[in-house]
N, C-alpha and C. Protein backbone atom coordinates (compact mmCIF):
# COMPACT_ATOMS: atom_id res chain seq x y z
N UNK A 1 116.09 97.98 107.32
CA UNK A 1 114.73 97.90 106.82
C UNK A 1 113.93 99.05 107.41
N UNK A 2 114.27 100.44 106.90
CA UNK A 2 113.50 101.44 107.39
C UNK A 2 112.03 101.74 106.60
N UNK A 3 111.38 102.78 106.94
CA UNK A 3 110.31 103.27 106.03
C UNK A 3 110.14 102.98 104.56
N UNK A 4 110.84 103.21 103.88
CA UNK A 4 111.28 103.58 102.66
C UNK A 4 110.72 101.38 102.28
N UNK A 5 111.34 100.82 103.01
CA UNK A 5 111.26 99.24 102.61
C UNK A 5 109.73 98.69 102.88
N UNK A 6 109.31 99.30 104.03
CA UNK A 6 107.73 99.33 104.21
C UNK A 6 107.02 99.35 103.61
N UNK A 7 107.05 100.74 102.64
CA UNK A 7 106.92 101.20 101.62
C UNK A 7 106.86 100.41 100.33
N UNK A 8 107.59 99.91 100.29
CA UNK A 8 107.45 99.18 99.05
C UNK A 8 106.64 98.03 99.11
N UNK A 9 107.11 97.04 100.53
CA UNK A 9 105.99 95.84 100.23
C UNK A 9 105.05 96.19 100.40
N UNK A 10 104.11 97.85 100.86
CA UNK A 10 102.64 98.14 100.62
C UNK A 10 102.09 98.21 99.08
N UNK A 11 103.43 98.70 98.66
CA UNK A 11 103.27 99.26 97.02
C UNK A 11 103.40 97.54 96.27
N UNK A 12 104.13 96.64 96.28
CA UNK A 12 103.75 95.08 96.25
C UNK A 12 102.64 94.81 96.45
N UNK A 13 102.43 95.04 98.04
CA UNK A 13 101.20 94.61 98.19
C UNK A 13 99.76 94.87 97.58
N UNK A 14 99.65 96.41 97.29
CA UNK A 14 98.71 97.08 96.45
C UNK A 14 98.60 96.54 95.22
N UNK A 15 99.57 96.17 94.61
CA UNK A 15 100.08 95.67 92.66
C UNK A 15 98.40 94.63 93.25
N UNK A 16 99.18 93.56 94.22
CA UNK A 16 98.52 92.01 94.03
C UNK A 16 96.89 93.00 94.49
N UNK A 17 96.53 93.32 95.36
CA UNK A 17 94.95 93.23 95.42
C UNK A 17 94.49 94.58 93.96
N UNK A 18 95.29 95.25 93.58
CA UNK A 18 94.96 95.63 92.14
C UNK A 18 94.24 94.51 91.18
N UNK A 19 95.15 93.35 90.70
CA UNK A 19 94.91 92.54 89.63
C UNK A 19 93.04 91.44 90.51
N UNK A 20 93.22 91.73 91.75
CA UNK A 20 91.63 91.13 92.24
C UNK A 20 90.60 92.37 91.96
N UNK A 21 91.02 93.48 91.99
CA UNK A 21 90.47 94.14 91.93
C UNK A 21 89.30 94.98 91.08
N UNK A 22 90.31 94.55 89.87
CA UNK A 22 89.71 94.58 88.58
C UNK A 22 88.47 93.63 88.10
N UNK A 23 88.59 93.20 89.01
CA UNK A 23 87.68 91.50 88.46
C UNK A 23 86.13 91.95 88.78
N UNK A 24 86.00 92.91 89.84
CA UNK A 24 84.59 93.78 90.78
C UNK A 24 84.04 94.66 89.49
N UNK A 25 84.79 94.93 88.46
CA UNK A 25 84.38 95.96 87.45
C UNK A 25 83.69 95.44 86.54
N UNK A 26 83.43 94.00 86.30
CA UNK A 26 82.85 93.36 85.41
C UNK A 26 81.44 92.30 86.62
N UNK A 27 81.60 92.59 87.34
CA UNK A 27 80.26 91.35 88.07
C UNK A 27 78.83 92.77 87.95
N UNK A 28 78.04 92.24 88.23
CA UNK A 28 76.36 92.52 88.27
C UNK A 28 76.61 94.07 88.90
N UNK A 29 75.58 95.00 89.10
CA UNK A 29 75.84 96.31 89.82
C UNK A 29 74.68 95.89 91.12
N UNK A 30 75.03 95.49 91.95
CA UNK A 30 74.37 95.16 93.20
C UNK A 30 74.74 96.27 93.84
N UNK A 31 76.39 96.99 93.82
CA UNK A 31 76.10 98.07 95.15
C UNK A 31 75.14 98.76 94.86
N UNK A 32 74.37 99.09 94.04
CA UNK A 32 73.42 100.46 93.74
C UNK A 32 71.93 99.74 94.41
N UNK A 33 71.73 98.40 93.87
CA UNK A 33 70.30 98.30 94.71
C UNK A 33 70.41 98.50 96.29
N UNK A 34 72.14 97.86 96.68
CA UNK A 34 72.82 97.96 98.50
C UNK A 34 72.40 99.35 99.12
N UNK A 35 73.10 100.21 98.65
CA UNK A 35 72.79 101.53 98.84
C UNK A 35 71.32 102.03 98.69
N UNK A 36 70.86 102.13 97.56
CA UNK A 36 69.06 102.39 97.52
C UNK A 36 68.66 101.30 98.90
N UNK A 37 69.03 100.13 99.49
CA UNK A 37 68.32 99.96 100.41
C UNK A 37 68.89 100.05 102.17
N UNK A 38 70.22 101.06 101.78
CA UNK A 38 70.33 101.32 103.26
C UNK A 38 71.47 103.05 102.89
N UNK A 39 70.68 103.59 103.16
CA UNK A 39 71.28 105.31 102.69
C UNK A 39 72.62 105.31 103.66
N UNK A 40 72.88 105.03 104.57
CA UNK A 40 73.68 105.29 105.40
C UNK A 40 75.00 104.81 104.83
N UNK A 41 75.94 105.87 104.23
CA UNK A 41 77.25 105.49 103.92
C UNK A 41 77.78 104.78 104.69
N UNK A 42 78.21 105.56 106.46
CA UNK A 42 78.77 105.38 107.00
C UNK A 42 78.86 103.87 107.47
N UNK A 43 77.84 103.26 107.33
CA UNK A 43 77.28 101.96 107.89
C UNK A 43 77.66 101.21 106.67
N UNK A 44 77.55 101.19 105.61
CA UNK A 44 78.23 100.63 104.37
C UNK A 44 79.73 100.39 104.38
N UNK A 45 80.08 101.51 104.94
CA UNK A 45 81.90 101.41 104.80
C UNK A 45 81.82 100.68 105.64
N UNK A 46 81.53 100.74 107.04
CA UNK A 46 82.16 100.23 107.86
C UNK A 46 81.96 98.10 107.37
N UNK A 47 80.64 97.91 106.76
CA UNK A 47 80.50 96.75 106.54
C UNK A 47 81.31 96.07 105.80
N UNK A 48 82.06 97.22 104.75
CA UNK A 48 82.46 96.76 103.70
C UNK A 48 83.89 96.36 104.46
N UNK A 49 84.47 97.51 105.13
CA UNK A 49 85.81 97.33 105.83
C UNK A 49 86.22 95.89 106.28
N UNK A 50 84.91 95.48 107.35
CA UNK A 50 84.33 94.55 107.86
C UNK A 50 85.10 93.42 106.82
N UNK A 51 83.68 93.25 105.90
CA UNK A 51 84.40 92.03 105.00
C UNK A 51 85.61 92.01 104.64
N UNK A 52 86.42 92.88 104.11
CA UNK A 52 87.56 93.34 103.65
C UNK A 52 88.44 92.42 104.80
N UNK A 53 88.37 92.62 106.11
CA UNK A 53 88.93 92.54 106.95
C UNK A 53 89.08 91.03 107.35
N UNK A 54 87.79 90.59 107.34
CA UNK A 54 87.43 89.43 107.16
C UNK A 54 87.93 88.33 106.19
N UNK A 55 88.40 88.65 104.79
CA UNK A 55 88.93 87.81 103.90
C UNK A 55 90.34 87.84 104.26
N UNK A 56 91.12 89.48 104.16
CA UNK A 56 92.71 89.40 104.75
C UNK A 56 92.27 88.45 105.47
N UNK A 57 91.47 88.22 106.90
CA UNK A 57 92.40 87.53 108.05
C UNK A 57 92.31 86.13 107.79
N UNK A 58 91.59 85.46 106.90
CA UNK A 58 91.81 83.96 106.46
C UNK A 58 93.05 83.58 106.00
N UNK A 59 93.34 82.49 106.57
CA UNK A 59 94.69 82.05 106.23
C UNK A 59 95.13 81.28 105.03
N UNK A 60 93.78 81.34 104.52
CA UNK A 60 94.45 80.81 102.73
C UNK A 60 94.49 82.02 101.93
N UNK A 61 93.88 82.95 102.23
CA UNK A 61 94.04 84.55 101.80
C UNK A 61 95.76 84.82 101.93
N UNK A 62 95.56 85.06 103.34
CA UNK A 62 97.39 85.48 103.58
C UNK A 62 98.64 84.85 103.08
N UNK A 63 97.86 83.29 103.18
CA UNK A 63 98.93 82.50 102.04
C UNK A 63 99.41 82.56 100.85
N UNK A 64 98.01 83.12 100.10
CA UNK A 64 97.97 83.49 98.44
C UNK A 64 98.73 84.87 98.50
N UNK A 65 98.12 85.44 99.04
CA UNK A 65 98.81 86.79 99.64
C UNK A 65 100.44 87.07 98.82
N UNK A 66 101.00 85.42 99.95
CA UNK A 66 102.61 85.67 100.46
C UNK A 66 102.87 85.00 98.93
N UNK A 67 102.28 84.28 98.28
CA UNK A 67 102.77 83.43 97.54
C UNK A 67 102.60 84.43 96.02
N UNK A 68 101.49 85.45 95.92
CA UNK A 68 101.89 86.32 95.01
C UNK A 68 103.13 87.16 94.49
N UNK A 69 103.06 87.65 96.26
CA UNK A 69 103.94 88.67 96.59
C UNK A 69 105.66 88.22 95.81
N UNK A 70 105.65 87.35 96.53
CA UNK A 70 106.99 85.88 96.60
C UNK A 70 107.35 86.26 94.68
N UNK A 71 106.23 86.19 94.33
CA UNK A 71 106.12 85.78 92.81
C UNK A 71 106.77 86.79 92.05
N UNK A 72 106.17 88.33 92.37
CA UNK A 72 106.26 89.40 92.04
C UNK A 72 107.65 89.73 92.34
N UNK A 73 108.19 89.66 93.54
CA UNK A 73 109.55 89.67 93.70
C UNK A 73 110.66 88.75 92.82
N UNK A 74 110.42 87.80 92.14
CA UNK A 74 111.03 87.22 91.35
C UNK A 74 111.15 87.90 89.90
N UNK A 75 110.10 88.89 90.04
CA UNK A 75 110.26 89.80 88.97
C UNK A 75 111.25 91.16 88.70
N UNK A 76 111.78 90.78 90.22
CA UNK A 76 112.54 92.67 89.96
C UNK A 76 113.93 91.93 90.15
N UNK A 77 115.03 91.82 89.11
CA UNK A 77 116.07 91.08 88.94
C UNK A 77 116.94 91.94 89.82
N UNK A 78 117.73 91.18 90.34
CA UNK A 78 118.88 91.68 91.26
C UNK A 78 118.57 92.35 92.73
N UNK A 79 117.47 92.03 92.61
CA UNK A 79 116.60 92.51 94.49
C UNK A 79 116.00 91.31 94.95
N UNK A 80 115.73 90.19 94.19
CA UNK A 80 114.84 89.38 94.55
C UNK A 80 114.61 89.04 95.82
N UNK A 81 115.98 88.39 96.23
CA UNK A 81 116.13 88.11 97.68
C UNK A 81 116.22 89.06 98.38
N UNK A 82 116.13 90.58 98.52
CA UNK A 82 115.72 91.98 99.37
C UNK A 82 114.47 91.99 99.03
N UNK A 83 114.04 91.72 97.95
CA UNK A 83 112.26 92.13 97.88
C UNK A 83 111.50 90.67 98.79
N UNK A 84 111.93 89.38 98.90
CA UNK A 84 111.11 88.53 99.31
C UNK A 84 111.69 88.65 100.69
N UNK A 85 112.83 88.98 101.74
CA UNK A 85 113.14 89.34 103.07
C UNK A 85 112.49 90.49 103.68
N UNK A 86 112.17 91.34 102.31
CA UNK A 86 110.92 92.32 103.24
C UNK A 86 109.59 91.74 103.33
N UNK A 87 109.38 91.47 102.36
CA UNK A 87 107.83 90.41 102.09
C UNK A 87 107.41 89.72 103.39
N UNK A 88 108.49 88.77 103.99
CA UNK A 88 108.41 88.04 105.06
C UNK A 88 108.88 88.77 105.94
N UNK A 89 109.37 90.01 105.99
CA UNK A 89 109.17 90.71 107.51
C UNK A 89 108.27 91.35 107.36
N UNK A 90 107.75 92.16 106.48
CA UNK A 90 106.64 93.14 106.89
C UNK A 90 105.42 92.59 106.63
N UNK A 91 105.03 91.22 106.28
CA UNK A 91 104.10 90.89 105.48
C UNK A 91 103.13 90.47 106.91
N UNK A 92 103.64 89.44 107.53
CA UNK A 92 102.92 89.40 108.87
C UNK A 92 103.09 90.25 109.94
N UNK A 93 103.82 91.62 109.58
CA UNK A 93 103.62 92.66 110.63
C UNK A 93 101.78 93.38 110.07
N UNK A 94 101.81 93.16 109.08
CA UNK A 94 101.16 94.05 108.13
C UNK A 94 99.76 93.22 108.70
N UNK A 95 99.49 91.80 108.84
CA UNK A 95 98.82 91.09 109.21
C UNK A 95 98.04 91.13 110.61
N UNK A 96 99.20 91.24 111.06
CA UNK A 96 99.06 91.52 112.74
C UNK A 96 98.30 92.97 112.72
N UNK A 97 98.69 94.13 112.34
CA UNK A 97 98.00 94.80 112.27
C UNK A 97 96.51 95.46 111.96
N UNK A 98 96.25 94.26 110.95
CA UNK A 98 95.07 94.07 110.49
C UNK A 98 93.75 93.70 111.75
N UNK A 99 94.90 93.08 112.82
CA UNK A 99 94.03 92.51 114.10
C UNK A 99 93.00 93.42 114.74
N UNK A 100 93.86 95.05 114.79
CA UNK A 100 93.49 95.30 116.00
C UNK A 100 92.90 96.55 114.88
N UNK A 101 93.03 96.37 113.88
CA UNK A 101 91.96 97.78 113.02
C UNK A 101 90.57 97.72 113.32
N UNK A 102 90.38 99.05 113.59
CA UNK A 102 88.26 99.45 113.90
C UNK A 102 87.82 100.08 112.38
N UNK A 103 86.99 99.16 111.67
CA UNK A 103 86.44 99.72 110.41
C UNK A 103 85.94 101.12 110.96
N UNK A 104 85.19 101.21 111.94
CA UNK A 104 84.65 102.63 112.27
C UNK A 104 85.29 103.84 112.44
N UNK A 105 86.50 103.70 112.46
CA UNK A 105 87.82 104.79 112.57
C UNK A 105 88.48 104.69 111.32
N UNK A 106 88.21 103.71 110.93
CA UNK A 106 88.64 103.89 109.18
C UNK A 106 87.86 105.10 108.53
N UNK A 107 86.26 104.24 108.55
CA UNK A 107 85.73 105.32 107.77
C UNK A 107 85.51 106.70 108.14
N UNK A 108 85.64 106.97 109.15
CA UNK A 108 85.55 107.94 109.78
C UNK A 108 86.49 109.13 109.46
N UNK A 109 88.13 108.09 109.41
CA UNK A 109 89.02 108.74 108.62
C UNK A 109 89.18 109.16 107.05
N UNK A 110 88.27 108.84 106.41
CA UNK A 110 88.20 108.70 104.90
C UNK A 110 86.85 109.52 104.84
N UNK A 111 86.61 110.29 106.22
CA UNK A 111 84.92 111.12 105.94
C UNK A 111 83.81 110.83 105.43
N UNK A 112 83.35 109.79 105.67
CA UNK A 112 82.55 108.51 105.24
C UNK A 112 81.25 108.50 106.20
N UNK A 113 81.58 109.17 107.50
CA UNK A 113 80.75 109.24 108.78
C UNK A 113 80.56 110.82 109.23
N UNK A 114 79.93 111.58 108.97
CA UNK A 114 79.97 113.04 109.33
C UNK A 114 78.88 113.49 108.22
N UNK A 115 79.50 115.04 107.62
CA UNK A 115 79.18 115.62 106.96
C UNK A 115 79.42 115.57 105.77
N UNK A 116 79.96 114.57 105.53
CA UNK A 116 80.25 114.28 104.12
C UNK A 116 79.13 113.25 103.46
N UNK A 117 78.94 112.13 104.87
CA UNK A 117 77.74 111.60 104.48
C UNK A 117 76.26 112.69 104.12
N UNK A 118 75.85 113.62 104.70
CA UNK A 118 74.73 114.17 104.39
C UNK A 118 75.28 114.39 102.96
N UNK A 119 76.21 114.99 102.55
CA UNK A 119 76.22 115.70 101.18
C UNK A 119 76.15 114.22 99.68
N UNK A 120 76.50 113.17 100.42
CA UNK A 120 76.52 112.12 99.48
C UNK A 120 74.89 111.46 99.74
N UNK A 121 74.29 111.85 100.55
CA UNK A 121 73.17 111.32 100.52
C UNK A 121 71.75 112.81 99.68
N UNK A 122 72.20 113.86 99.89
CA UNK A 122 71.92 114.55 99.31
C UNK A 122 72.37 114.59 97.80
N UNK A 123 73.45 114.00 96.84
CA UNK A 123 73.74 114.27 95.86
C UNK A 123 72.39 113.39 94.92
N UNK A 124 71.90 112.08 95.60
CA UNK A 124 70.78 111.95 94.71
C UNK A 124 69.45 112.77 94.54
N UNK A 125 69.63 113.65 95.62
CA UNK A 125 67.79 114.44 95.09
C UNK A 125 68.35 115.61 94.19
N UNK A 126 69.57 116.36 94.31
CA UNK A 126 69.91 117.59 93.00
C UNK A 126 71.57 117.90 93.57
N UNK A 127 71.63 117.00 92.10
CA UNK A 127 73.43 117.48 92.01
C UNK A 127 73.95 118.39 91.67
N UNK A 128 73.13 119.36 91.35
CA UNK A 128 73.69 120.67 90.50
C UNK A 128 74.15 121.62 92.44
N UNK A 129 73.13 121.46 93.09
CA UNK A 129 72.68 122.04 94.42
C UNK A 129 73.94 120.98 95.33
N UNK A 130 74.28 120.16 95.57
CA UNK A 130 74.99 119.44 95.71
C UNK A 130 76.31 120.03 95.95
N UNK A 131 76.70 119.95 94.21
CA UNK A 131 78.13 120.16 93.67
C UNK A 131 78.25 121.98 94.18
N UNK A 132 77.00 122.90 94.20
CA UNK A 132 77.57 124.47 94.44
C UNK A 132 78.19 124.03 95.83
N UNK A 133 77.16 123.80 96.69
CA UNK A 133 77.43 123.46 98.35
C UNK A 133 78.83 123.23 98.65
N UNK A 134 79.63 121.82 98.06
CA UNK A 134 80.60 121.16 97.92
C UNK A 134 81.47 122.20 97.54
N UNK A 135 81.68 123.54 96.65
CA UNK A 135 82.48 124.02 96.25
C UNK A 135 82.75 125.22 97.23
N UNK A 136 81.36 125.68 97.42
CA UNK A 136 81.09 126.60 98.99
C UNK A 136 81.96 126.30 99.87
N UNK A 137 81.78 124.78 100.32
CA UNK A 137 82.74 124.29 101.95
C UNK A 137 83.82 124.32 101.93
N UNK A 138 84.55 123.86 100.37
CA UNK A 138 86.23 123.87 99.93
C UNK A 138 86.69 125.04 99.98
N UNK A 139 85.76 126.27 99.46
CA UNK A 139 86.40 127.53 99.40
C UNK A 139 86.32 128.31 100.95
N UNK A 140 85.38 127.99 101.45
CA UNK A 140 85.48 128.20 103.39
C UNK A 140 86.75 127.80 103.55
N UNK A 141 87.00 126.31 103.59
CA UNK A 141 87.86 125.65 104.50
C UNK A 141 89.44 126.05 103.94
N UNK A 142 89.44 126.81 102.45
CA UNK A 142 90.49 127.10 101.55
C UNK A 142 91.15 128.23 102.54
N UNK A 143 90.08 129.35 103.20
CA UNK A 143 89.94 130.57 103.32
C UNK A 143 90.22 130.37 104.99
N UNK A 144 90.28 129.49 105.66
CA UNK A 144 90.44 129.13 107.47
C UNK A 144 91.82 128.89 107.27
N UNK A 145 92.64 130.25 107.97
CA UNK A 145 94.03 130.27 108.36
C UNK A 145 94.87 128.49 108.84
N UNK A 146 93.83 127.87 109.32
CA UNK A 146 94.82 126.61 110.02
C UNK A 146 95.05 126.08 108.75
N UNK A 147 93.90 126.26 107.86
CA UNK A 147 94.03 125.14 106.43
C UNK A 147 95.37 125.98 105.78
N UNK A 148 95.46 126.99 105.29
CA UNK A 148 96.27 127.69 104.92
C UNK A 148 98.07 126.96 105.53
N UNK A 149 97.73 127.36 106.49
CA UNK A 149 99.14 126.67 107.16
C UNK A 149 99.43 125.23 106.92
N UNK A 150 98.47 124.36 106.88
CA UNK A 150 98.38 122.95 106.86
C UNK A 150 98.92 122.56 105.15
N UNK A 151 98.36 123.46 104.41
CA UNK A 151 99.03 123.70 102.97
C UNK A 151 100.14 123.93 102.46
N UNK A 152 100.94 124.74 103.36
CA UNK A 152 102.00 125.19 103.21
C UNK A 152 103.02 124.14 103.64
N UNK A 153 102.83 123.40 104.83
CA UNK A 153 103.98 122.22 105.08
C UNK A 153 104.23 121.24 104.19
């Protein structure tokens, strides 16, 4: 059960919070009044992480979770029992891990907290001014030898 098997029950795992996922595309548009009343991305992600984090760790969540998952594996004929033995090994590793995650290093990692926030808080007063800026920094950072190298691997 190397990488490669990991791998997959994330890619499982992703399928199932996909089909919840879809369901956010049809309710009311509340993030937009959320945002108009607190500009701070960074503080958003991290809240959102927060909840996120908060539903995984309920245990009728993780149950539905396993019991999707379980489901989905009954779908791929002739693996079943390899797809549901990873399920139940990596599924509460995957859990456990969830323990000790800092939303604030999440977003942080996803550039959510920095300079990316000014430019997303700037895109509502002029996006035209915005979007040059944004193309400015890519072509800097295109043009910085480490990026160059970092491209090439």
């Amino acid at each position: 059960m190397g990488p490669k098997a990991g791998t997959f029950v994330l890619f499982l795992l992703g399928l199932t919070f996909l089909s919840d996922a879809r369901s956010f595309l049809h309710q009311p548009t509340l993030v937009s009044e959320e945002v108009s009343k607190n500009e701070n991305v960074c503080t958003l992600c991290e809240e959102y992480v927060t909840s996120a984090l908060a539903y995984l760790e309920k245990n009728e969540t993780q149950t539905q979770i396993l019991e999707d998952l379980h489901d989905q594996c009954s779908l791929i004929r002739g693996f079943e029992q390899q797809c549901i033995t990873l399920v139940d090994y990596y599924l509460p590793l995957f859990f456990l891990h969830l323990e000790s995650f800092q939303p604030h290093y999440f977003c942080k990692r996803m550039n959510l907290c920095g300079h990316v926030v000014a430019l997303v808080q700037e895109a509502r007063q002029d996006t035209c001014d915005v979007c040059h800026r944004t193309v400015s920094e890519i072509l800097i950072k295109l043009q910085d030898p480490d990026t160059q190298v970092s491209r090439r691997k």
